[in-house]
N, C-alpha and C. Protein backbone atom coordinates (compact mmCIF):
# COMPACT_ATOMS: atom_id res chain seq x y z
N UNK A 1 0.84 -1.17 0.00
CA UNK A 1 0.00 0.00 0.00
C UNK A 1 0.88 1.24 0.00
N UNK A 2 0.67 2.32 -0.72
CA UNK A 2 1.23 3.65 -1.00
C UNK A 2 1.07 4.33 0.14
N UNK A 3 1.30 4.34 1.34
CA UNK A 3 0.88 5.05 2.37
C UNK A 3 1.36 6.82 2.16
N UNK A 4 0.73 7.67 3.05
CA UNK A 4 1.03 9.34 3.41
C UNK A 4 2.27 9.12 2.79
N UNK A 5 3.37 9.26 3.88
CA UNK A 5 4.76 9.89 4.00
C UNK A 5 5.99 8.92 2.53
N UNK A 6 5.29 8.18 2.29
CA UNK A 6 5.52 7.03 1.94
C UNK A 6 5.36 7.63 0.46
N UNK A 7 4.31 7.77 -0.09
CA UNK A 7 3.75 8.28 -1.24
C UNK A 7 4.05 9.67 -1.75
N UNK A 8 4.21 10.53 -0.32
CA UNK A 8 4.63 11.91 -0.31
C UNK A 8 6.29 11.70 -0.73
N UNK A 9 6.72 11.55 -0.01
CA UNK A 9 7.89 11.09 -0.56
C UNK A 9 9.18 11.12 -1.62
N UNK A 10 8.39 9.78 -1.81
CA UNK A 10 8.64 9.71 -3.47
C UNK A 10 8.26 10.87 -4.79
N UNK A 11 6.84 11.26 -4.10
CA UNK A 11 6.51 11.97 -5.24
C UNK A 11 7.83 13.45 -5.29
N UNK A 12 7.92 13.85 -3.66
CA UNK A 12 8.60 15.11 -3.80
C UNK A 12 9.92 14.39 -4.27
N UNK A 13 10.46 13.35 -4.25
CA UNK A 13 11.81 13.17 -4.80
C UNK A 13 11.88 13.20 -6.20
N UNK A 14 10.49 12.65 -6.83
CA UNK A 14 10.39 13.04 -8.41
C UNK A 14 10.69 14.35 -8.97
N UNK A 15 9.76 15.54 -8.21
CA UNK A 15 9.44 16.69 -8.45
C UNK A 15 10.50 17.33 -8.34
N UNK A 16 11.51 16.93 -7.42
CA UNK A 16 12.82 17.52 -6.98
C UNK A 16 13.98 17.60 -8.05
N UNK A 17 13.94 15.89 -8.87
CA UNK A 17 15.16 15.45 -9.82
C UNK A 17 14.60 16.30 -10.96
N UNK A 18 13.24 16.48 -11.32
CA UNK A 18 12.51 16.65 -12.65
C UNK A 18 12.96 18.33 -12.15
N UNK A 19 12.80 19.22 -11.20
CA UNK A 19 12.64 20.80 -10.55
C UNK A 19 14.72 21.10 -11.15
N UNK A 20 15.48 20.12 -10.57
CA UNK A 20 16.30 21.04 -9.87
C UNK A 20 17.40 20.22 -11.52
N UNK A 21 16.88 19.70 -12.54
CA UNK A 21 17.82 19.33 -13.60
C UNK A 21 18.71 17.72 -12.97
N UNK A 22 18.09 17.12 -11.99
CA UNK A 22 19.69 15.94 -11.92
C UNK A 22 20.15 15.47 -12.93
N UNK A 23 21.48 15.67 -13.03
CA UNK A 23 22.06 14.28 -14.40
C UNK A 23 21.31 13.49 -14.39
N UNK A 24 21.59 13.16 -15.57
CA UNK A 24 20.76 12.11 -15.96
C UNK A 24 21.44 10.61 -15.38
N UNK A 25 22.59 10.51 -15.04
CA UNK A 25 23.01 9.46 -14.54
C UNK A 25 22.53 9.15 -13.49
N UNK A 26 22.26 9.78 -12.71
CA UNK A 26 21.61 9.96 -11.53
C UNK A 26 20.09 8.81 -11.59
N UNK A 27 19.34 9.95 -12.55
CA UNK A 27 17.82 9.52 -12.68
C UNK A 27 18.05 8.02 -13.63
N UNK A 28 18.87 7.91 -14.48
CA UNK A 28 19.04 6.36 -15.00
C UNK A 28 19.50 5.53 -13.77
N UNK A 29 19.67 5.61 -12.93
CA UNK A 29 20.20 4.45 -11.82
C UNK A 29 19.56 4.32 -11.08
N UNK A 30 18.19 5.21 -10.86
CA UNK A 30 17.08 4.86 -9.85
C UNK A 30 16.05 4.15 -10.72
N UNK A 31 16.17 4.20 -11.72
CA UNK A 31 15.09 3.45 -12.91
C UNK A 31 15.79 2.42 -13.64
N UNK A 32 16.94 1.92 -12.96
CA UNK A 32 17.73 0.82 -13.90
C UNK A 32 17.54 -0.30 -13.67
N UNK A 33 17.20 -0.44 -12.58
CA UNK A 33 16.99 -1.85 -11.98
C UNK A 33 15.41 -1.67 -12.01
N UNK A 34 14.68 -3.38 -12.66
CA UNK A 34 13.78 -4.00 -12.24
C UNK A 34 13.02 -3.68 -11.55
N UNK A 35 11.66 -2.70 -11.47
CA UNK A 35 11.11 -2.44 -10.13
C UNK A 35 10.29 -3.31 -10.10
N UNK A 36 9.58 -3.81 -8.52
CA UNK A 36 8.21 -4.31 -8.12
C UNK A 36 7.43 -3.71 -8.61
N UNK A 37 6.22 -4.87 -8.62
CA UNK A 37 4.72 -4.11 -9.15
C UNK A 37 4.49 -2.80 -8.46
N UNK A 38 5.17 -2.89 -7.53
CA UNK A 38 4.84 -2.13 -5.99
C UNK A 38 5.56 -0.24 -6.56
N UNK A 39 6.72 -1.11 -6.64
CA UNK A 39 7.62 0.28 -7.89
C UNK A 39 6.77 0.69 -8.89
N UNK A 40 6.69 -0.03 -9.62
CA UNK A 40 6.18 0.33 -10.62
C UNK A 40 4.74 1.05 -10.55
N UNK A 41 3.92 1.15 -9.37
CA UNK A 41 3.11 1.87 -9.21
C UNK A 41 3.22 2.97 -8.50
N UNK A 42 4.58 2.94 -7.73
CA UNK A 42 4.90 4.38 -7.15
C UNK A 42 5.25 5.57 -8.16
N UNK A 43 6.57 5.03 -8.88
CA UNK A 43 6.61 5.49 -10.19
C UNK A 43 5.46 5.89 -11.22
N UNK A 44 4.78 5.54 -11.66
CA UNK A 44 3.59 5.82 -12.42
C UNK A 44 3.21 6.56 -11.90
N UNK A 45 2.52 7.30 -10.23
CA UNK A 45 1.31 7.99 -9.88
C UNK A 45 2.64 9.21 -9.56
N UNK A 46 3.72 8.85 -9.28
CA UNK A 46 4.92 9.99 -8.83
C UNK A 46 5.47 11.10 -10.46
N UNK A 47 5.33 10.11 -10.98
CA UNK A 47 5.77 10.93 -12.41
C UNK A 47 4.38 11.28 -13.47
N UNK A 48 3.41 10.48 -13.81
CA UNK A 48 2.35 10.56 -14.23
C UNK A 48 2.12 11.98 -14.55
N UNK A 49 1.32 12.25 -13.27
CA UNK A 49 0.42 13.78 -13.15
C UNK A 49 -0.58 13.37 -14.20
N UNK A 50 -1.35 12.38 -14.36
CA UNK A 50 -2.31 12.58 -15.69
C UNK A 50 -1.88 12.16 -17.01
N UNK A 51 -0.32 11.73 -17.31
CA UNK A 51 -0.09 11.09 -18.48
C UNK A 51 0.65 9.43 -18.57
N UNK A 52 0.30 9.36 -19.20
CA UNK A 52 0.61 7.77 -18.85
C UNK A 52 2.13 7.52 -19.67
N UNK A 53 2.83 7.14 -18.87
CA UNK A 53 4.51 6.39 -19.33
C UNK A 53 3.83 5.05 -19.60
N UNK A 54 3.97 5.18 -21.27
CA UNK A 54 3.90 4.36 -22.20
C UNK A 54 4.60 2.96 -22.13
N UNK A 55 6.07 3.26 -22.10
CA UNK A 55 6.72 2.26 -21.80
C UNK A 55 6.30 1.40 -19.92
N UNK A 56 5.27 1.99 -19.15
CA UNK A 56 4.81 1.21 -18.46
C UNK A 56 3.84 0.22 -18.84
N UNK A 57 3.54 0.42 -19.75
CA UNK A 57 2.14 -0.84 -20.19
C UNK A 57 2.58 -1.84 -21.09
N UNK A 58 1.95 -2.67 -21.03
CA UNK A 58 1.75 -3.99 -21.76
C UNK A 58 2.45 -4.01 -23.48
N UNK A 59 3.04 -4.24 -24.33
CA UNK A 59 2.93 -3.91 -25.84
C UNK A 59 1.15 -4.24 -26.40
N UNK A 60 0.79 -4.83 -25.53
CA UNK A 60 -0.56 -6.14 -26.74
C UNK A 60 -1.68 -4.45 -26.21
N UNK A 61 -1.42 -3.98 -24.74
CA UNK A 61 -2.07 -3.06 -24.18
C UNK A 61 -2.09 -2.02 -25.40
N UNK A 62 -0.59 -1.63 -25.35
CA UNK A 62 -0.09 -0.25 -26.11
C UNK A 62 -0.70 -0.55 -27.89
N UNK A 63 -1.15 -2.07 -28.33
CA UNK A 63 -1.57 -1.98 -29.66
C UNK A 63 -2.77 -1.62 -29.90
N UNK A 64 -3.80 -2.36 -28.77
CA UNK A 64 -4.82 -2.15 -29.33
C UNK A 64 -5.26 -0.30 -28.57
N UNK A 65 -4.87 0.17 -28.40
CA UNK A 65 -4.40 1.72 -28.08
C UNK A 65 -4.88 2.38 -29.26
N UNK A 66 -3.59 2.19 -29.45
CA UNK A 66 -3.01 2.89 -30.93
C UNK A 66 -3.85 2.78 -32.24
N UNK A 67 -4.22 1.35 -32.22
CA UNK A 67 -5.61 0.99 -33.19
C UNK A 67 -6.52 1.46 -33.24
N UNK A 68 -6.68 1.78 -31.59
CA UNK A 68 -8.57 2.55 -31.89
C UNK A 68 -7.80 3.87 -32.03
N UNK A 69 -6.82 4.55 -31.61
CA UNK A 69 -6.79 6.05 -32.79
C UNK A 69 -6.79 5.85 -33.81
N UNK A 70 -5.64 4.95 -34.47
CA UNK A 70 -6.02 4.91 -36.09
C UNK A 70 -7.21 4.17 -36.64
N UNK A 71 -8.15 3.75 -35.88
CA UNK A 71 -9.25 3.34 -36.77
C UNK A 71 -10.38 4.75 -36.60
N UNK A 72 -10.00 5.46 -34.89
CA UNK A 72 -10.82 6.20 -34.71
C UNK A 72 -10.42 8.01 -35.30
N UNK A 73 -9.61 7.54 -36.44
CA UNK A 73 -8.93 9.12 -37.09
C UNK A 73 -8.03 10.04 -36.01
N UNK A 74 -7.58 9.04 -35.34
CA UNK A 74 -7.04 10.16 -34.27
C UNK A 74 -7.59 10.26 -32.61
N UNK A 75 -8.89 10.01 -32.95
CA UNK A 75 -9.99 10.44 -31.90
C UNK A 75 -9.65 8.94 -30.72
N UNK A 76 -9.54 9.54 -29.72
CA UNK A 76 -8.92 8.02 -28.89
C UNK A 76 -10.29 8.10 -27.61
N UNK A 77 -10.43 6.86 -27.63
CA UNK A 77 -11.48 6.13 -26.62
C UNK A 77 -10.65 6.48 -25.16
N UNK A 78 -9.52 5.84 -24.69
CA UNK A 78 -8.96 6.75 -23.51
C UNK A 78 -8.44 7.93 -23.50
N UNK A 79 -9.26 9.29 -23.78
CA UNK A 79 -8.84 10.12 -23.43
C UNK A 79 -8.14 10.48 -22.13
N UNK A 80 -7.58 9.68 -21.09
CA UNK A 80 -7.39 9.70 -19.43
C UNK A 80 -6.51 8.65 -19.18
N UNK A 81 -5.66 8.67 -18.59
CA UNK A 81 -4.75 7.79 -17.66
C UNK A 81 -5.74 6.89 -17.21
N UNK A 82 -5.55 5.83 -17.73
CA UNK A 82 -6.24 4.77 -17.07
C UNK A 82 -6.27 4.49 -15.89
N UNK A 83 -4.57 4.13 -15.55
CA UNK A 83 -4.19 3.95 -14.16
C UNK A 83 -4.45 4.54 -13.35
N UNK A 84 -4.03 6.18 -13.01
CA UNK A 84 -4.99 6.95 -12.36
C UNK A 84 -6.47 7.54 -12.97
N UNK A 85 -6.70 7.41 -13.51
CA UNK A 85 -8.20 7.65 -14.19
C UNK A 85 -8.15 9.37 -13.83
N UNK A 86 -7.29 10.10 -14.46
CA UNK A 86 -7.22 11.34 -14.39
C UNK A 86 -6.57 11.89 -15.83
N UNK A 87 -6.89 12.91 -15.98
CA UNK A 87 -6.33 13.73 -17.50
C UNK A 87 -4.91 14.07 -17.20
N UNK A 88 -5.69 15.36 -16.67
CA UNK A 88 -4.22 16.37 -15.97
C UNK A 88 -3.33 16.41 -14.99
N UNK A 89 -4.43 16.50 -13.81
CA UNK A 89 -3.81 16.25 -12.50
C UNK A 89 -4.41 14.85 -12.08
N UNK A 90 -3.20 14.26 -10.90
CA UNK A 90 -3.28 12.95 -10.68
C UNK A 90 -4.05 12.89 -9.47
N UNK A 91 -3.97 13.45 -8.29
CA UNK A 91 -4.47 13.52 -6.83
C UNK A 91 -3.68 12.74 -6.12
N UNK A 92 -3.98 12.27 -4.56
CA UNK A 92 -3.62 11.49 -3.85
C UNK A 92 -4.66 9.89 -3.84
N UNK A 93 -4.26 9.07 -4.02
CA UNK A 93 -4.35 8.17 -4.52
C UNK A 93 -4.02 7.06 -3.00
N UNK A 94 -4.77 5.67 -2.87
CA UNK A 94 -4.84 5.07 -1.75
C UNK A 94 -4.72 3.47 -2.48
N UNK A 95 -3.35 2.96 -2.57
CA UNK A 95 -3.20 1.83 -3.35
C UNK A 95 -2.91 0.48 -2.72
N UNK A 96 -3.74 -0.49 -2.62
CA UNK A 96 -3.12 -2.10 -1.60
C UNK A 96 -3.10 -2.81 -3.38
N UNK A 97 -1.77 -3.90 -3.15
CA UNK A 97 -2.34 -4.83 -3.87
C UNK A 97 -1.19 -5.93 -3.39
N UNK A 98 -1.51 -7.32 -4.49
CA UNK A 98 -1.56 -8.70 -4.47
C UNK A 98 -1.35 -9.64 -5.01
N UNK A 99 -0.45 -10.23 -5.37
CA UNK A 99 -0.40 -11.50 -6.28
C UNK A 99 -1.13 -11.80 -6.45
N UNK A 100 -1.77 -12.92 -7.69
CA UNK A 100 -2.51 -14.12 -7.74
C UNK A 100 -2.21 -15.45 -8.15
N UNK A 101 -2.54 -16.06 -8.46
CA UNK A 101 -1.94 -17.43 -8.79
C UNK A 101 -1.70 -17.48 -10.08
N UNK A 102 -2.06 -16.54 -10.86
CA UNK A 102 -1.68 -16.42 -12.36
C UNK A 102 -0.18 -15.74 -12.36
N UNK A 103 0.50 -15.58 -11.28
CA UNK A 103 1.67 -14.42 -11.80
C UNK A 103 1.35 -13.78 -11.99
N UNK A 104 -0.44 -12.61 -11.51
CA UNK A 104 -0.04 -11.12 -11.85
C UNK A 104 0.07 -10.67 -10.52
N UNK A 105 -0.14 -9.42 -11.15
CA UNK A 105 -0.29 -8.56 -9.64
C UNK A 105 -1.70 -7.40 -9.67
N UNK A 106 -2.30 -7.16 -8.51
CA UNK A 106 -3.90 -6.91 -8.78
C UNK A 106 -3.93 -6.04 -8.03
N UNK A 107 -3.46 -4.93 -8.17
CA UNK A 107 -3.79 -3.18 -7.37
C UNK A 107 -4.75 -2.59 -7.48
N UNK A 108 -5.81 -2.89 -6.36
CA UNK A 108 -6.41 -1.51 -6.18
C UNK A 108 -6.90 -0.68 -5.70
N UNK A 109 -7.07 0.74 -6.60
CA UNK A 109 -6.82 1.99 -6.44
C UNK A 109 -8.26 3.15 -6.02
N UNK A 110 -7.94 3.81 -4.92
CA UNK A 110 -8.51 4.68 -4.93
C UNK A 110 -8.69 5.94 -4.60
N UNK A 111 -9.15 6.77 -5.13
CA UNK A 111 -8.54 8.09 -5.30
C UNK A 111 -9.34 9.10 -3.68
N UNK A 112 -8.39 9.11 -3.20
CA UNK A 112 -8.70 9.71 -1.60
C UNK A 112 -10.02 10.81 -1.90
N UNK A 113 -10.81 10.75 -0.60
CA UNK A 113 -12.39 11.39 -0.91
C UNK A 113 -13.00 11.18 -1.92
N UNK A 114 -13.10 9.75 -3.03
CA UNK A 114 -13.65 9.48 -3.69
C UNK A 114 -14.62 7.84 -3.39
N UNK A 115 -15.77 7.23 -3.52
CA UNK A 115 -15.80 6.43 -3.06
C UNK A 115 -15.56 4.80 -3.38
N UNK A 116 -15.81 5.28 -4.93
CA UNK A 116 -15.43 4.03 -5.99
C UNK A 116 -13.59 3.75 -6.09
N UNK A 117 -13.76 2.39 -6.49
CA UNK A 117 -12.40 2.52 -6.58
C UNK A 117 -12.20 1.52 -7.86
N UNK A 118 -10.98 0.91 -8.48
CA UNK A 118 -10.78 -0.08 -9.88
C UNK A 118 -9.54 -0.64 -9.44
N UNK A 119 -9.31 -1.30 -10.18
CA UNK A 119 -8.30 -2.45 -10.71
C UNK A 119 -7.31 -2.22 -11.34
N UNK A 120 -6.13 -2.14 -11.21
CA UNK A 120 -4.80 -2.17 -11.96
C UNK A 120 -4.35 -4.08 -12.27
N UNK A 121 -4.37 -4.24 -13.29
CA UNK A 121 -3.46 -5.74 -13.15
C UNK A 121 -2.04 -5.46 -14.35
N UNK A 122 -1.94 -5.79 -13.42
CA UNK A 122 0.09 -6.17 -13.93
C UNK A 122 1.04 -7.35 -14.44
N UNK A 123 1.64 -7.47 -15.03
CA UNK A 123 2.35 -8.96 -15.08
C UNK A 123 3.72 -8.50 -16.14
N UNK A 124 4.06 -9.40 -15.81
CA UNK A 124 5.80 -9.34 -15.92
C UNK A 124 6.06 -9.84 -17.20
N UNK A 125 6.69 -8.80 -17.78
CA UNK A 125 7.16 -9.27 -20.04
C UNK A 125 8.50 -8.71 -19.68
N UNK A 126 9.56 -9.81 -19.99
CA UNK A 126 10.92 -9.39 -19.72
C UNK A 126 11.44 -9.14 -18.94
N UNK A 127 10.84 -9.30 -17.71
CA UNK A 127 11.47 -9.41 -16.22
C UNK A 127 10.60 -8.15 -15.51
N UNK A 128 10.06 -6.98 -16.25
CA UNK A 128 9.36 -5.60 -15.78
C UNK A 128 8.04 -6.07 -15.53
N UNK A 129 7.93 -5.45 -14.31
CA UNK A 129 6.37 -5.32 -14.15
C UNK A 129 5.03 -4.06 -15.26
N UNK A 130 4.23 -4.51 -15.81
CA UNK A 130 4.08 -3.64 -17.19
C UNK A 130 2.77 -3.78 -16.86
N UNK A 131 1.55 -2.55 -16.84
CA UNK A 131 0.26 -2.30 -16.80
C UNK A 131 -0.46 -3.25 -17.60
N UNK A 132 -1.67 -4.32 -17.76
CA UNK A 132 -1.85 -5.21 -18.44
C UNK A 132 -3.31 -4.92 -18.72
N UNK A 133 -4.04 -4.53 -17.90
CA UNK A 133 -5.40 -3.70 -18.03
C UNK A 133 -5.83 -3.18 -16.48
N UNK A 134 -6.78 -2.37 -16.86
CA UNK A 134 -7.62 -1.96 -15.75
C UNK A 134 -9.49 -1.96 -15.41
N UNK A 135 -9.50 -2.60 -14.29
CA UNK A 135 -10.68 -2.90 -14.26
C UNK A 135 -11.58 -1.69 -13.87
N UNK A 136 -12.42 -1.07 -14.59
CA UNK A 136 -13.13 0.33 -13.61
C UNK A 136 -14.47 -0.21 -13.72
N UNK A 137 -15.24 0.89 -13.17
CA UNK A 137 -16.52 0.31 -13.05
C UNK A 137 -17.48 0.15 -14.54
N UNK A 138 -17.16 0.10 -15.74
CA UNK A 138 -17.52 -0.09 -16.85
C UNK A 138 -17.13 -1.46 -17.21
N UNK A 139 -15.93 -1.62 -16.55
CA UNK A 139 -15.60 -3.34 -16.90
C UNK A 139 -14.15 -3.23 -17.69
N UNK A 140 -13.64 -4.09 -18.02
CA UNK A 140 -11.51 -4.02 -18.81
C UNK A 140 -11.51 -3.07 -19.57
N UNK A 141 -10.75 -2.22 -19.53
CA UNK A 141 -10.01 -1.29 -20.26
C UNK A 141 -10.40 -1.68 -22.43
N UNK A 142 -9.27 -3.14 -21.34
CA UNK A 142 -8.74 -3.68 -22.79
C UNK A 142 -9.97 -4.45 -23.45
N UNK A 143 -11.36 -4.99 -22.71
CA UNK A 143 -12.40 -5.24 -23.20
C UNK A 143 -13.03 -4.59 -24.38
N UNK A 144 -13.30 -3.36 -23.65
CA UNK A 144 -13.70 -1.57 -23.95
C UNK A 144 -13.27 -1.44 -25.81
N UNK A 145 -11.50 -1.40 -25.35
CA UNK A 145 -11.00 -1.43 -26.66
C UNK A 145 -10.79 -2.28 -28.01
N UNK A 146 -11.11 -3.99 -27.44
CA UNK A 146 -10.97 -4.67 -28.39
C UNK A 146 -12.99 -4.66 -28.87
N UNK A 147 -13.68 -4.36 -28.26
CA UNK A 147 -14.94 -4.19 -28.93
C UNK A 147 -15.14 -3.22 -29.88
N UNK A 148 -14.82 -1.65 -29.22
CA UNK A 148 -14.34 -0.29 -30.16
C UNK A 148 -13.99 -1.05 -31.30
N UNK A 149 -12.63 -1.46 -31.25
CA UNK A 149 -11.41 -1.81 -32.31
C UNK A 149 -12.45 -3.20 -33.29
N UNK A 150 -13.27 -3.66 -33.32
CA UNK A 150 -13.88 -5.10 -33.88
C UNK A 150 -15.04 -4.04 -34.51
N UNK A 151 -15.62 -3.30 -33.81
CA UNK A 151 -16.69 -2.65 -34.21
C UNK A 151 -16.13 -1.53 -35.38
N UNK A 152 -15.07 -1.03 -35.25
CA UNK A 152 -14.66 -0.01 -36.07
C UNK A 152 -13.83 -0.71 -37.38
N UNK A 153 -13.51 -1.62 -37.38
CA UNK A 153 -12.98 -2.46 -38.62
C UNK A 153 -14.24 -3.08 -39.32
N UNK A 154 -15.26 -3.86 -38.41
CA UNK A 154 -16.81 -4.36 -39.82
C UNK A 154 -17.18 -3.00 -40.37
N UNK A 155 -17.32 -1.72 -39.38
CA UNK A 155 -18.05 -0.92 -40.04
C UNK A 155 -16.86 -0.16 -40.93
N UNK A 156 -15.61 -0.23 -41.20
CA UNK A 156 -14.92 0.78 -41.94
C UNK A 156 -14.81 -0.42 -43.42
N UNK A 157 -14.81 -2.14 -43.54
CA UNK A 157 -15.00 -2.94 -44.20
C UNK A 157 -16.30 -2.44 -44.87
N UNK A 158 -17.01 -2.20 -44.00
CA UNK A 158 -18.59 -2.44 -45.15
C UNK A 158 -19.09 -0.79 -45.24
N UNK A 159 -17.97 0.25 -45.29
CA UNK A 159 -18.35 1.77 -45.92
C UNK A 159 -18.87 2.51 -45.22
N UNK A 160 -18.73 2.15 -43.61
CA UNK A 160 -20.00 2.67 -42.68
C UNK A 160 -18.87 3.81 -41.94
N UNK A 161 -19.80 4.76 -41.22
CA UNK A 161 -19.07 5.82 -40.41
C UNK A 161 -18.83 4.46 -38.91
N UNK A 162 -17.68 5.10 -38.50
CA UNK A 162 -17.30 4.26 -37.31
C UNK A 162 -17.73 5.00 -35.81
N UNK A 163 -18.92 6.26 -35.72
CA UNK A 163 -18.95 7.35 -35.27
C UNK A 163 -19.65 6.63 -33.88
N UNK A 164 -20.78 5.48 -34.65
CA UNK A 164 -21.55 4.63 -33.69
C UNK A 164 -21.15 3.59 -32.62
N UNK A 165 -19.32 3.28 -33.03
CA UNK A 165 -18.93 2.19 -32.53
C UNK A 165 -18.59 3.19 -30.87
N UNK A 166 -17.97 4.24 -30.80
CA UNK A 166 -17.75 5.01 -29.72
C UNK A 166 -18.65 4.69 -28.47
N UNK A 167 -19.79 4.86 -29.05
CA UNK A 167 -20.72 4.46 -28.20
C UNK A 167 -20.62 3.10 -27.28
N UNK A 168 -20.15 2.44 -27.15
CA UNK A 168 -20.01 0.95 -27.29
C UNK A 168 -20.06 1.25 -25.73
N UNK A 169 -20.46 0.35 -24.83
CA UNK A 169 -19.67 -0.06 -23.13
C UNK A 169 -19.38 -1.44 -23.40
């Protein structure tokens, strides 16, 4: 779990290397080694602010992404950080998570004075722990997108506007 001082932390040590210029040698040797799922979610909500480090997610994640912009002209179904489910700003954020017997890891997240909370799952490609989807209260991320992405290929096959597939839950 991301606790106060714990969470505070880190984040001001981000804000500090990113504020005050550190070499870069510096910032490559705190990110060189392998982090835990556990890392890897401190990192994400510490550097984030609302945009998502790409190279944290999945590749199969990062395709079907990219697909629904190019099927959707640009126009992207996650407009928002999944992980924190925020645009711009990130907030303070209240994170436990857990192995499962599959080898992932199952964080979740919720955003302090808010009452709902979702699902981060994680699993390991190449030794890194890498964002794999997120569960919110609509249901997988990556569900979301491979329906978009199925719906926007019959209808761009058979001449149709893809304007209706958006709609999709």
């Amino acid at each position: 779990m991301i606790e106060g001082s714990s969470r505070i932390a880190v984040r001001a040590m981000m804000i500090a290397m990113t504020a005050l210029a550190v070499p870069q040698p510096l910032h490559a040797m705190i990110h060189a080694a392998p982090l835990s799922a556990d890392g890897v979610l401190h990192k994400h909500f510490a550097e984030a602010a609302g945009v998502s480090q790409q190279g944290d997610f999945d590749a199969t994640f990062l395709r079907l992404d990219h697909d629904n912009q190019r099927l959707f002209d640009g126009l992207d179904v996650l407009d928002y950080d999944p992980v924190c489910q925020c645009q711009d700003a990130g907030g303070t954020y209240q994170v436990s998570g857990r192995s499962d017997a599959a080898g992932r890891y199952i964080a979740t997240v919720r955003r302090t004075g808010e009452p709902r909370s979702w699902q981060v799952i994680m699993r390991k490609v190449g030794g890194a722990w890498k964002f794999y989807d997120v569960i919110e209260a609509r249901g997988s991320i990556r569900a979301l997108l491979a329906r978009h992405n199925a719906c926007a290929r019959a209808r761009r096959a058979s001449g149709q506007s893809v304007d209706r597939c958006a709609a999709l839950k």
